[in-house]
C-alpha atoms as a PDB file:
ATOM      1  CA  UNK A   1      -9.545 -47.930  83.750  1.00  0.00           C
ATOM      2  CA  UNK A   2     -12.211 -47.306  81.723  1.00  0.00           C
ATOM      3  CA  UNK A   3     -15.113 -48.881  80.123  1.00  0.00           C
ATOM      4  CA  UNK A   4     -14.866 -49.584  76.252  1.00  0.00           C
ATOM      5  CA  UNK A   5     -18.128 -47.984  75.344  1.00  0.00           C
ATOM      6  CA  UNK A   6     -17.022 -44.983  77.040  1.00  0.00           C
ATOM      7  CA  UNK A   7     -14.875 -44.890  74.159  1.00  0.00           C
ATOM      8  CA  UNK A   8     -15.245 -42.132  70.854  1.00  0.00           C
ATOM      9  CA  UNK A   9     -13.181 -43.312  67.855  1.00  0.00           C
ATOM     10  CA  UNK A  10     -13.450 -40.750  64.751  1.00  0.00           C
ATOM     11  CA  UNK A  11     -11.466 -40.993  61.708  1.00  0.00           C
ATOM     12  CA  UNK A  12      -9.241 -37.825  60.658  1.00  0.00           C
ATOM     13  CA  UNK A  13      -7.923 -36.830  57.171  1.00  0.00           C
ATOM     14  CA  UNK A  14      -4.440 -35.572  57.375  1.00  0.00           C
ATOM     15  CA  UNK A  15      -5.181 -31.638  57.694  1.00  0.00           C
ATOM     16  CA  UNK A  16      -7.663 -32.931  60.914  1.00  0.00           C
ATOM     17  CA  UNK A  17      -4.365 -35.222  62.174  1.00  0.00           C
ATOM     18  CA  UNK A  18      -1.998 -32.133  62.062  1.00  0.00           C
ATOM     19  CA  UNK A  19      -4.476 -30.052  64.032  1.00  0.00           C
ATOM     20  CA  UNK A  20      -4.763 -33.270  66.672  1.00  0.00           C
ATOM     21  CA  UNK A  21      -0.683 -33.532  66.743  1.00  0.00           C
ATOM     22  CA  UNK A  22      -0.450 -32.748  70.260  1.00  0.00           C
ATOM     23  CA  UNK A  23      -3.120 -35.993  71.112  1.00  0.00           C
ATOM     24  CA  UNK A  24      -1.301 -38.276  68.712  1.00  0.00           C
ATOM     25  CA  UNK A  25       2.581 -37.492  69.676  1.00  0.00           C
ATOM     26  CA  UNK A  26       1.148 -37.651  73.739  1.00  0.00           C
ATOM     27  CA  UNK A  27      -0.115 -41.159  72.840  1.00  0.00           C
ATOM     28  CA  UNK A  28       2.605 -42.404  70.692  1.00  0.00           C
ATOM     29  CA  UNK A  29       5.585 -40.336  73.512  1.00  0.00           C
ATOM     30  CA  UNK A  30       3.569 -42.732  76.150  1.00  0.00           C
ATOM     31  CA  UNK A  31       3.278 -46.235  74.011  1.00  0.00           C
ATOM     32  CA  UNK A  32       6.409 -46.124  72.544  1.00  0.00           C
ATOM     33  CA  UNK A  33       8.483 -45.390  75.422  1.00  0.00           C
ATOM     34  CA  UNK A  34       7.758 -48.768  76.770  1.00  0.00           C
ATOM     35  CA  UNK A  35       9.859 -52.296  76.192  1.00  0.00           C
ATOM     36  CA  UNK A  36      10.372 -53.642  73.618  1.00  0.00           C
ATOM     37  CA  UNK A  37      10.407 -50.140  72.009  1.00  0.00           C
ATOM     38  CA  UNK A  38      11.912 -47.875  74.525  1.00  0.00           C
ATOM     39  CA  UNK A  39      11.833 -44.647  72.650  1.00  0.00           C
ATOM     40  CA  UNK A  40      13.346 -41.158  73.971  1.00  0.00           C
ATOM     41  CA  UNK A  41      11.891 -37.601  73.918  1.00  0.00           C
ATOM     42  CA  UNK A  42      14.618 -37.134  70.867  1.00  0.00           C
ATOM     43  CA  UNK A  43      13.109 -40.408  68.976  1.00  0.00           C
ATOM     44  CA  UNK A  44       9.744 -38.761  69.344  1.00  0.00           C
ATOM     45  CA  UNK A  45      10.574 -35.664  68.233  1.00  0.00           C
ATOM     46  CA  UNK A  46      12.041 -37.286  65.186  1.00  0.00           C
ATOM     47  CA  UNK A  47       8.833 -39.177  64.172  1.00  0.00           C
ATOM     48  CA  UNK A  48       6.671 -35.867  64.600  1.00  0.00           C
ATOM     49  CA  UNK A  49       8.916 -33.636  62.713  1.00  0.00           C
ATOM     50  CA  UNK A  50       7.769 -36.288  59.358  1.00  0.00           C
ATOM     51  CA  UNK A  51       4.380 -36.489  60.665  1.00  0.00           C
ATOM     52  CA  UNK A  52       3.409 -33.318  58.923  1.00  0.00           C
ATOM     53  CA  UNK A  53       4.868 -34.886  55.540  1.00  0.00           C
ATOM     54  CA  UNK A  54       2.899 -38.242  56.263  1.00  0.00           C
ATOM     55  CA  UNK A  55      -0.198 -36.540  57.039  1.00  0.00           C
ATOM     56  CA  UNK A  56       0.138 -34.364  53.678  1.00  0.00           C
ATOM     57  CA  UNK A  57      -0.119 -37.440  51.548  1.00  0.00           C
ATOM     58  CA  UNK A  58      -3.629 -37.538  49.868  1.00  0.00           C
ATOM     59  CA  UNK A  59      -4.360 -40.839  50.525  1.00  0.00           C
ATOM     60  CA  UNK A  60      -3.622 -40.389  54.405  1.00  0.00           C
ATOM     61  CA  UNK A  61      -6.045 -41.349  57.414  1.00  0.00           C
ATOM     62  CA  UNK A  62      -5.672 -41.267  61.000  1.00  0.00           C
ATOM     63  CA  UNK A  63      -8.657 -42.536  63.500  1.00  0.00           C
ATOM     64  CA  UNK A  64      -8.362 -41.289  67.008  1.00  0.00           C
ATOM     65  CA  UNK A  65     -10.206 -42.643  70.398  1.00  0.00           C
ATOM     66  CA  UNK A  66     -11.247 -40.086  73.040  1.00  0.00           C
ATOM     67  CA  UNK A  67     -12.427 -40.982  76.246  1.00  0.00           C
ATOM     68  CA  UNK A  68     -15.937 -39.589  77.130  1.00  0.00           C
ATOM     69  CA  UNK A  69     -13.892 -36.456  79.087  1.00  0.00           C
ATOM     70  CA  UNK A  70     -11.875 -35.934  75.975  1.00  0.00           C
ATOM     71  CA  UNK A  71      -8.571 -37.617  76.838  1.00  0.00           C
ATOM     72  CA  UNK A  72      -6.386 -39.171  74.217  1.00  0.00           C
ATOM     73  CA  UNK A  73      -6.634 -42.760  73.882  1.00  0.00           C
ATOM     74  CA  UNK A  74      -5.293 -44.425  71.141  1.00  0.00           C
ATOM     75  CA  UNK A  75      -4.266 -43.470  67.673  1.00  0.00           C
ATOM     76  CA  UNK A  76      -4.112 -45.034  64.293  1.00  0.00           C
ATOM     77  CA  UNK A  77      -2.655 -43.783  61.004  1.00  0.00           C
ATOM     78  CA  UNK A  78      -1.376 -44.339  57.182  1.00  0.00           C
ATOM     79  CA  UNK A  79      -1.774 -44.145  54.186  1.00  0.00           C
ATOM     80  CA  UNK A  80      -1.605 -45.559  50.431  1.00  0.00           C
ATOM     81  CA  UNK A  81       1.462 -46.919  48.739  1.00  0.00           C
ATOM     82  CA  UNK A  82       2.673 -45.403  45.862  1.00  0.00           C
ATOM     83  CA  UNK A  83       4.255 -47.127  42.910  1.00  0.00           C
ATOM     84  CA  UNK A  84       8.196 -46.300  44.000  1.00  0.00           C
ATOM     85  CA  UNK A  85       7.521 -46.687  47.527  1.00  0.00           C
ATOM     86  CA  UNK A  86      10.513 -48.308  49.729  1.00  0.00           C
ATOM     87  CA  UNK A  87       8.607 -50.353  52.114  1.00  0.00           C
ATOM     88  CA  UNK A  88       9.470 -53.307  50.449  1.00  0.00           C
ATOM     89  CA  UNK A  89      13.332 -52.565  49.983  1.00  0.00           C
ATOM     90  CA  UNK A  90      13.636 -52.939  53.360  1.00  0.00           C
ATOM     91  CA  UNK A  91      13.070 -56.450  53.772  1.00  0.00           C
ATOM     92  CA  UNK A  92      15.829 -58.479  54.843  1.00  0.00           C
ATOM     93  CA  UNK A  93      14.833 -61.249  51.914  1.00  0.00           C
ATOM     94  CA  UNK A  94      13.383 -59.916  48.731  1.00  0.00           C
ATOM     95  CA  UNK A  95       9.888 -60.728  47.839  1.00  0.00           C
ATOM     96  CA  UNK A  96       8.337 -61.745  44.796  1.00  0.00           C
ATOM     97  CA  UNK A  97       7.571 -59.320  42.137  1.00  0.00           C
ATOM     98  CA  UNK A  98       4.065 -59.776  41.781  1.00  0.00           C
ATOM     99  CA  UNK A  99       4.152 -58.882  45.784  1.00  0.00           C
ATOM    100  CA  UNK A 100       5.793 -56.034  45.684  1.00  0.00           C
ATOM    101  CA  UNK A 101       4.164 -54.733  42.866  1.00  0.00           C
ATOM    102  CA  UNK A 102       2.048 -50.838  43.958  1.00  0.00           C
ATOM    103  CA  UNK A 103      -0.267 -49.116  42.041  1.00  0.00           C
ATOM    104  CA  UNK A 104      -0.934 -46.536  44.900  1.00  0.00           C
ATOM    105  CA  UNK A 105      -4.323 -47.933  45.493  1.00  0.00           C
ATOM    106  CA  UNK A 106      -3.061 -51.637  45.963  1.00  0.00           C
ATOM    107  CA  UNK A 107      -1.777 -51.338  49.331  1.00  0.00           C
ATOM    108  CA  UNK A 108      -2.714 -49.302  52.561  1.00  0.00           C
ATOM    109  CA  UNK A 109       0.276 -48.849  54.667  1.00  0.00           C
ATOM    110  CA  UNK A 110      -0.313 -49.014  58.208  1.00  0.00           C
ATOM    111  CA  UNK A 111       2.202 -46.655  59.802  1.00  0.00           C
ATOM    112  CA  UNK A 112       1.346 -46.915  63.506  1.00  0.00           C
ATOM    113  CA  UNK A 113      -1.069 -47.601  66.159  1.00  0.00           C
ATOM    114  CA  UNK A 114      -1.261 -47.516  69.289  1.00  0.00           C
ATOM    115  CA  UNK A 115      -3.144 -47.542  72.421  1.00  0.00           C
ATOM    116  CA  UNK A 116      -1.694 -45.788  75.940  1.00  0.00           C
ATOM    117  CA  UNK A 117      -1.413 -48.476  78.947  1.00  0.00           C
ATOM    118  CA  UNK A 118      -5.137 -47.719  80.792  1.00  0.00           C
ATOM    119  CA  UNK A 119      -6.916 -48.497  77.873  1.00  0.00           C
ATOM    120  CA  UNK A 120      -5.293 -51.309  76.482  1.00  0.00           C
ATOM    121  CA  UNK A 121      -7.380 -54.855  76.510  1.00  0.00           C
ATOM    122  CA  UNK A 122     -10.424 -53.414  76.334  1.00  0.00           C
ATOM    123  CA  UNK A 123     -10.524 -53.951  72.552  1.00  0.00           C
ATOM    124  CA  UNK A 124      -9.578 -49.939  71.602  1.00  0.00           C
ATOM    125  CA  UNK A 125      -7.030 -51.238  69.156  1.00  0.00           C
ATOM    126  CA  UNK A 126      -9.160 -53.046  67.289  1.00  0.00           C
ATOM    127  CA  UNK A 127     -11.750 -50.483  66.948  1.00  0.00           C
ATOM    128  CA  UNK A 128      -9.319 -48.022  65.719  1.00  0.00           C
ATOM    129  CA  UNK A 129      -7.856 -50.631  63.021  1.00  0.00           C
ATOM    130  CA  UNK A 130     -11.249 -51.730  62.205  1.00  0.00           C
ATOM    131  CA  UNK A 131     -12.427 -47.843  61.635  1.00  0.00           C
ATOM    132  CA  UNK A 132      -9.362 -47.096  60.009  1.00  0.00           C
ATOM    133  CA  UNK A 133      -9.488 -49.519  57.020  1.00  0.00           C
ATOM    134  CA  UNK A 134     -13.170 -49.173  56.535  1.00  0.00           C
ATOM    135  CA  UNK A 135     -13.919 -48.276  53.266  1.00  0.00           C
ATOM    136  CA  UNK A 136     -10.437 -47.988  52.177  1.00  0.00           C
ATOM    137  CA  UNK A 137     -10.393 -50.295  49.054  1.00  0.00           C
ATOM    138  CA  UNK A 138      -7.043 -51.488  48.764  1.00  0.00           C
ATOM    139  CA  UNK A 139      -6.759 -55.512  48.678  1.00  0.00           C
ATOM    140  CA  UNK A 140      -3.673 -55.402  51.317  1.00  0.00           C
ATOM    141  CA  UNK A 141      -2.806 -53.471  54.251  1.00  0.00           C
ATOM    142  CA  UNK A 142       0.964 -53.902  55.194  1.00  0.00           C
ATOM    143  CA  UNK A 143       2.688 -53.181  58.617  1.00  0.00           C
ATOM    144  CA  UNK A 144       5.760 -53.728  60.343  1.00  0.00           C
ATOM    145  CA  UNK A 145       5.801 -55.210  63.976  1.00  0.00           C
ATOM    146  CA  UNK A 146       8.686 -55.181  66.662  1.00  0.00           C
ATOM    147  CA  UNK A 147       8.630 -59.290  67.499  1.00  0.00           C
ATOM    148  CA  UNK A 148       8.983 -58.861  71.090  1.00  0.00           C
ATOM    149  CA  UNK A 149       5.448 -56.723  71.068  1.00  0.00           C
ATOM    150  CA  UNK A 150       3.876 -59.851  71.978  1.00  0.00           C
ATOM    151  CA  UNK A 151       0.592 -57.981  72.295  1.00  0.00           C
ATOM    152  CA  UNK A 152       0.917 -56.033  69.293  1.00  0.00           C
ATOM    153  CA  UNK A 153       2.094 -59.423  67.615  1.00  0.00           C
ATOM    154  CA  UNK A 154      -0.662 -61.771  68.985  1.00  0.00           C
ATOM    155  CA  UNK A 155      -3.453 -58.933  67.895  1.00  0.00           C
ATOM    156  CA  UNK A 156      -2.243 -58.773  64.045  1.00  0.00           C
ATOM    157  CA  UNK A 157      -2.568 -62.591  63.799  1.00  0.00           C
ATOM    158  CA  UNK A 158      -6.020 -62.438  65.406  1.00  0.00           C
ATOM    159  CA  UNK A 159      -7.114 -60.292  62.904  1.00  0.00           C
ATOM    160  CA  UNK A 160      -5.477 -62.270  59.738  1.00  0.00           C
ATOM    161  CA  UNK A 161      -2.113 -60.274  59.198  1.00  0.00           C
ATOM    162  CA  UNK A 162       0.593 -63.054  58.448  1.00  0.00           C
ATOM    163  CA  UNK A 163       4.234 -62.512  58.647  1.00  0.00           C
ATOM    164  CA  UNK A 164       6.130 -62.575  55.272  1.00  0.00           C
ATOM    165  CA  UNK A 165       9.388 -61.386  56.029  1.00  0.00           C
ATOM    166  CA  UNK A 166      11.618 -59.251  58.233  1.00  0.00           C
ATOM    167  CA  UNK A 167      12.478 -56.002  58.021  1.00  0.00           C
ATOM    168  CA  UNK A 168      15.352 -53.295  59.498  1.00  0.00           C
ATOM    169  CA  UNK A 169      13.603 -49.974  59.730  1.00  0.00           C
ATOM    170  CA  UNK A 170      15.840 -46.960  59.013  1.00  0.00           C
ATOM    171  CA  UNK A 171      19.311 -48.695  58.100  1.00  0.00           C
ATOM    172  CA  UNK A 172      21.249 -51.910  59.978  1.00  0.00           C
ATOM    173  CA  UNK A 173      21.537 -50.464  62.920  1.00  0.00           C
ATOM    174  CA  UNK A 174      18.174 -51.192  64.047  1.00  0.00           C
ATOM    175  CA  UNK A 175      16.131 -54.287  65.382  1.00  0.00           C
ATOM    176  CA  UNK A 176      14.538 -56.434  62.931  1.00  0.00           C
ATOM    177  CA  UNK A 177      10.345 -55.886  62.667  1.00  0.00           C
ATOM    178  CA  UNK A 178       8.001 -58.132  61.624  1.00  0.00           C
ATOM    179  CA  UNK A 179       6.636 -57.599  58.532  1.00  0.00           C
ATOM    180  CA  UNK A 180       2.929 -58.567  58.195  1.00  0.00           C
ATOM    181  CA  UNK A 181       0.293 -58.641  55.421  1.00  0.00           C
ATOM    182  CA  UNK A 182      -4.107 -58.562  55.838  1.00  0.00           C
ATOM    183  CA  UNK A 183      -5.848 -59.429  52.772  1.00  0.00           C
ATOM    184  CA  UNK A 184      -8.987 -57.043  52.955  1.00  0.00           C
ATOM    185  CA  UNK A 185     -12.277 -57.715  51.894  1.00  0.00           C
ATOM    186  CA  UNK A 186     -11.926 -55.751  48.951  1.00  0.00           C
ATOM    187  CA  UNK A 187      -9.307 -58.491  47.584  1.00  0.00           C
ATOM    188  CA  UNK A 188     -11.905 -61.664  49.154  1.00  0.00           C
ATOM    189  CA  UNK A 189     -14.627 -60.560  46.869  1.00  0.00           C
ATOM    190  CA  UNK A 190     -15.210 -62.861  43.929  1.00  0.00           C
END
């Protein structure tokens, strides 16, 4: 284990994030390969052949925690989402208009995050949300939660997401996600 403060968190742009591929797909192989999640070597290769695409959106940023010797920590990325995006088709219930309304500065899509097992409780998640969304300006970020990431679940509540629907990722014949909303501070200002 490690001590938090021994901790470096940087934010990347997307060119930065393709260079640090190898330290985010080593911390997503190892996160993700756990319950309730259980992803295979093929599942990761999947999600890093779109990473370049994701990364090459202009409005994408990644933050990435080092330990003091350099080793990968935890990773968090996304991006902006534009007017035709299809988050919100894949909701098992539609929403409202008015919520599912994007501008492509409206909403910051939070695309993943995660932390690898050794550093987890120590409050690396949070610092890589926290530096993430600073300064991004959107009134909303939106994510999508498995429901039996208790962990996961329990630290989006904590930090204000609410659930407002449910959501199969990538066609029926996956599990149903939480989908969760955080009102920034950029939407709390009067």
């Amino acid at each position: 284990m490690t001590r938090q403060g021994a901790i470096a968190v940087e934010r990347l742009d997307g060119s930065a994030a393709v260079q640090a591929e190898a330290a985010f797909r080593l911390i997503y192989a190892e996160a993700f390969a756990e319950p309730p999640y259980n992803e295979t070597e093929d599942d990761v290769a999947a999600a890093f052949r779109r990473f370049p695409a994701q990364a090459g959106n202009r409005t994408f940023r990644a933050t990435l925690a080092r330990s003091v010797d350099g080793e990968p920590v935890g990773v968090a990325y996304g991006h902006l989402l534009a007017p035709d995006t299809g988050w919100w088709d894949e909701l098992t219930d539609p929403v409202p208009d008015d919520m599912r309304r994007e501008d492509g500065h409206r909403t910051f899509g939070l695309m993943e995050l995660a932390v690898r097992g050794p550093w987890r409780g120590q409050g690396v998640a949070r610092r890589l949300h926290e530096t993430l969304l600073d300064g991004i300006g959107a009134e909303r970020v939106l994510l999508n939660v498995h429901p039996d990431s208790k962990a996961a679940s329990a630290a989006y509540r904590a930090w204000g997401y609410r659930k407002i629907g449910e959501a199969r990722l990538w066609g029926e014949s996956t599990d149903l996600h939480d989908v969760m909303l955080l009102a920034t501070a950029a939407r709390r200002r009067p």
